[in-house]
Protein backbone atom coordinates (compact mmCIF):
# COMPACT_ATOMS: atom_id res chain seq x y z
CA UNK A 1 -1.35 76.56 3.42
CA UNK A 2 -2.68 73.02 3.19
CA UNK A 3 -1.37 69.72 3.91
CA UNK A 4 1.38 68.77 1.25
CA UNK A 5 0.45 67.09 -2.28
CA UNK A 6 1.88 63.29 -0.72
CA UNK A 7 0.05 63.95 2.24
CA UNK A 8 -2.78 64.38 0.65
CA UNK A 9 -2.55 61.37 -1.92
CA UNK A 10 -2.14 59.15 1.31
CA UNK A 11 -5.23 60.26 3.08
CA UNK A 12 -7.14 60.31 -0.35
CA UNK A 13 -6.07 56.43 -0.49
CA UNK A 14 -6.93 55.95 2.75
CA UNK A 15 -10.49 57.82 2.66
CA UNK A 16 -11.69 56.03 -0.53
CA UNK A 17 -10.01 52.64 0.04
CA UNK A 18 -13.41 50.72 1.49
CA UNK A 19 -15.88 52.58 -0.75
CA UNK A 20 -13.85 52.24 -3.81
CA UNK A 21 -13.32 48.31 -2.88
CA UNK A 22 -17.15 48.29 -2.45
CA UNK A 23 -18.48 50.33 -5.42
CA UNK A 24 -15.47 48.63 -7.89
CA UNK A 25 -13.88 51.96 -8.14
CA UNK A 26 -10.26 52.18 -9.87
CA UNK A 27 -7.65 54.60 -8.18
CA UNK A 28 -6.31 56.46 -7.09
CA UNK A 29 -5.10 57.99 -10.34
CA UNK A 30 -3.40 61.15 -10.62
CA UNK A 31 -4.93 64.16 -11.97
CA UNK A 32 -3.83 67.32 -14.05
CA UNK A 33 -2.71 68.88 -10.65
CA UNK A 34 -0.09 71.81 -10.71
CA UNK A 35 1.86 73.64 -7.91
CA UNK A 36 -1.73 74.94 -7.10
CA UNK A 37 -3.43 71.63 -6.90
CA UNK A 38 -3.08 68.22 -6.04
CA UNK A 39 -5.77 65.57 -7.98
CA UNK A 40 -6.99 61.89 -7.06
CA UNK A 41 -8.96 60.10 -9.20
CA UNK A 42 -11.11 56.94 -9.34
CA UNK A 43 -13.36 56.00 -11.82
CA UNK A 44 -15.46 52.75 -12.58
CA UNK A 45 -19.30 52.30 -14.14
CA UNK A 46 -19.06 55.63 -16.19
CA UNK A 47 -18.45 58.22 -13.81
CA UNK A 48 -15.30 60.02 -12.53
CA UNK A 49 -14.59 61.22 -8.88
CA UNK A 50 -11.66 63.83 -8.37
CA UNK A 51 -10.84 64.85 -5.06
CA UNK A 52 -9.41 68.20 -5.50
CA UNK A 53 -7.27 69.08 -2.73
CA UNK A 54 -6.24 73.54 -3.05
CA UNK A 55 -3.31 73.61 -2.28
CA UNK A 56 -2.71 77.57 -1.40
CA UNK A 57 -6.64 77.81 -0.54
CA UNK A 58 -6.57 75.04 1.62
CA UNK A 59 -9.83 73.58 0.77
CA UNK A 60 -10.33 69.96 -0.37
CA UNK A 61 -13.35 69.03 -2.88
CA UNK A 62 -14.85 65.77 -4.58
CA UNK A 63 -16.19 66.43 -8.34
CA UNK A 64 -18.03 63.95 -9.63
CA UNK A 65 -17.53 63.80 -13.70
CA UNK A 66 -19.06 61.88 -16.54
CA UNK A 67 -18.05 61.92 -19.64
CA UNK A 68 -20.08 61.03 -23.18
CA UNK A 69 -19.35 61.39 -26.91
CA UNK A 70 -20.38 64.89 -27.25
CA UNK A 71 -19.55 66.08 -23.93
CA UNK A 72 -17.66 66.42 -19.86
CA UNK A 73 -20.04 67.06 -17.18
CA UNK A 74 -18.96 68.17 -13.86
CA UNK A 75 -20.19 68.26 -10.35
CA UNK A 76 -18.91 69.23 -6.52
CA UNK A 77 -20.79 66.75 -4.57
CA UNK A 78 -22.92 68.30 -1.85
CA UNK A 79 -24.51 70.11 -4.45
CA UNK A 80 -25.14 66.61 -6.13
CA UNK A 81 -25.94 65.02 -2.75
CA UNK A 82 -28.95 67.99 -1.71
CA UNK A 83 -30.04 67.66 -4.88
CA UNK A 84 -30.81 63.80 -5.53
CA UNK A 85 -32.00 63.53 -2.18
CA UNK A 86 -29.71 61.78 -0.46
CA UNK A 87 -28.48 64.67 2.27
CA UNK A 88 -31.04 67.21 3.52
CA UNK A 89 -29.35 70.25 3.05
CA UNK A 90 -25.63 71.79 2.39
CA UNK A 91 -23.42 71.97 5.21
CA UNK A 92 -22.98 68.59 6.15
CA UNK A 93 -19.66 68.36 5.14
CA UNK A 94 -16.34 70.22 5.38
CA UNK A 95 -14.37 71.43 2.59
CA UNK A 96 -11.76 72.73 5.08
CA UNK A 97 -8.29 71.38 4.51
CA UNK A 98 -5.74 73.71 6.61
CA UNK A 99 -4.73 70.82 8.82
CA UNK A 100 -4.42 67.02 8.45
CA UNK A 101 -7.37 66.68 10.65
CA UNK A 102 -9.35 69.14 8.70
CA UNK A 103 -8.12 67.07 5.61
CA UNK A 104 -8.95 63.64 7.16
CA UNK A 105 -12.44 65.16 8.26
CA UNK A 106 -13.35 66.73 4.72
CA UNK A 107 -12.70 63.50 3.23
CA UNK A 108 -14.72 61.38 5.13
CA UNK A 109 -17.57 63.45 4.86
CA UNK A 110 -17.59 63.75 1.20
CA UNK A 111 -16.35 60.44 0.37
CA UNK A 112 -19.58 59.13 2.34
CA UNK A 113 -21.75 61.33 -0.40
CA UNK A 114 -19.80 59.49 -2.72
CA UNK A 115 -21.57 56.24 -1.64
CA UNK A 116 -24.76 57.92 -0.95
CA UNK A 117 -24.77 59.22 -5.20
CA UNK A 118 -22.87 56.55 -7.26
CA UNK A 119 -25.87 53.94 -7.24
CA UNK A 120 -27.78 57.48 -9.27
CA UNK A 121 -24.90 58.44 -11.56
CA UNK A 122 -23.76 55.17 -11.97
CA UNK A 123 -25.64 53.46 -14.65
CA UNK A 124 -27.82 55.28 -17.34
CA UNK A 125 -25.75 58.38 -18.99
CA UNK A 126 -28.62 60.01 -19.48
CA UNK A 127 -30.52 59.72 -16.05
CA UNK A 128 -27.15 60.56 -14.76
CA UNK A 129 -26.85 63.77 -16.71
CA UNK A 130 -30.32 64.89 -16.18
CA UNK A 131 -29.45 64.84 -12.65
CA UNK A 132 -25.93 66.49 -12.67
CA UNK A 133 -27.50 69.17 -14.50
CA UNK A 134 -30.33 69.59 -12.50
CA UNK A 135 -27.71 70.37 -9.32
CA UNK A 136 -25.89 73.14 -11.34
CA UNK A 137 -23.38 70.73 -13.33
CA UNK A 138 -20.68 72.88 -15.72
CA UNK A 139 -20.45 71.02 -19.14
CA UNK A 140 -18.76 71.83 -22.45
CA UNK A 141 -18.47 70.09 -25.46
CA UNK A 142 -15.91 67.66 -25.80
CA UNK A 143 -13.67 68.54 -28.93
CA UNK A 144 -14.04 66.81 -32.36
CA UNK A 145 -12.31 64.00 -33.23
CA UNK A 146 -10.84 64.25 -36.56
């Protein structure tokens, strides 16, 4: 099993603090997280980052998600990353989160990405999009608003 859902918030907070100071992210929020996960959130110029952490799996992920009228566009990062250009190839980061260190290690990595992709998905929705898309994005339509 993974590190604990407070453990997790902590090093979340402490992973993101400088690049969300820098990029004029808001967070951490909390997420829809469950017994199974645990969610942090910050968001700021359109887009969304959740930092999933699994919390039977023991695997820790960073979505990146934007949303528009019609529809919620999601994102794991690397994929993102490989895809604008950024990063070379996958790999580069861990997703492992078994241990604190693992944790601590996972974060960094993809919190880095992070600041490699926000000046692309920042910005114009639909340049964004294209992109998100482009590196395998899930979307659905967002419900109607009666």
């Amino acid at each position: 099993m993974a590190p604990g859902a407070e453990a997790f918030h902590g090093e979340a907070r402490a992973a993101f603090a400088e690049v969300a100071r820098r990029l004029g992210l808001d967070g951490p929020g909390g997420g829809e997280g469950d017994r199974h996960l645990a969610v942090a959130t910050y968001t700021g110029s359109g887009v969304t980052y959740k930092a999933v952490l699994g919390l039977w799996q023991g695997d820790v992920e960073i979505h990146v998600c934007r949303t528009t009228p019609l529809t919620e566009c999601k994102v794991g990062i690397e994929g993102l990353a490989v895809t604008a250009g950024v990063v070379d190839r996958r790999g580069g980061v861990s997703f492992g989160a078994r241990s604190l260190r693992q944790l601590r290690r996972s974060l960094a990595g993809q919190v880095r990405y992070v600041e490699l992709v926000h000046p692309l998905v920042s910005g114009d929705p639909d340049r964004a999009l294209s992109l998100m898309r482009a590196a395998g994005a899930r979307e659905w339509r967002r419900p109607a608003v009666s």
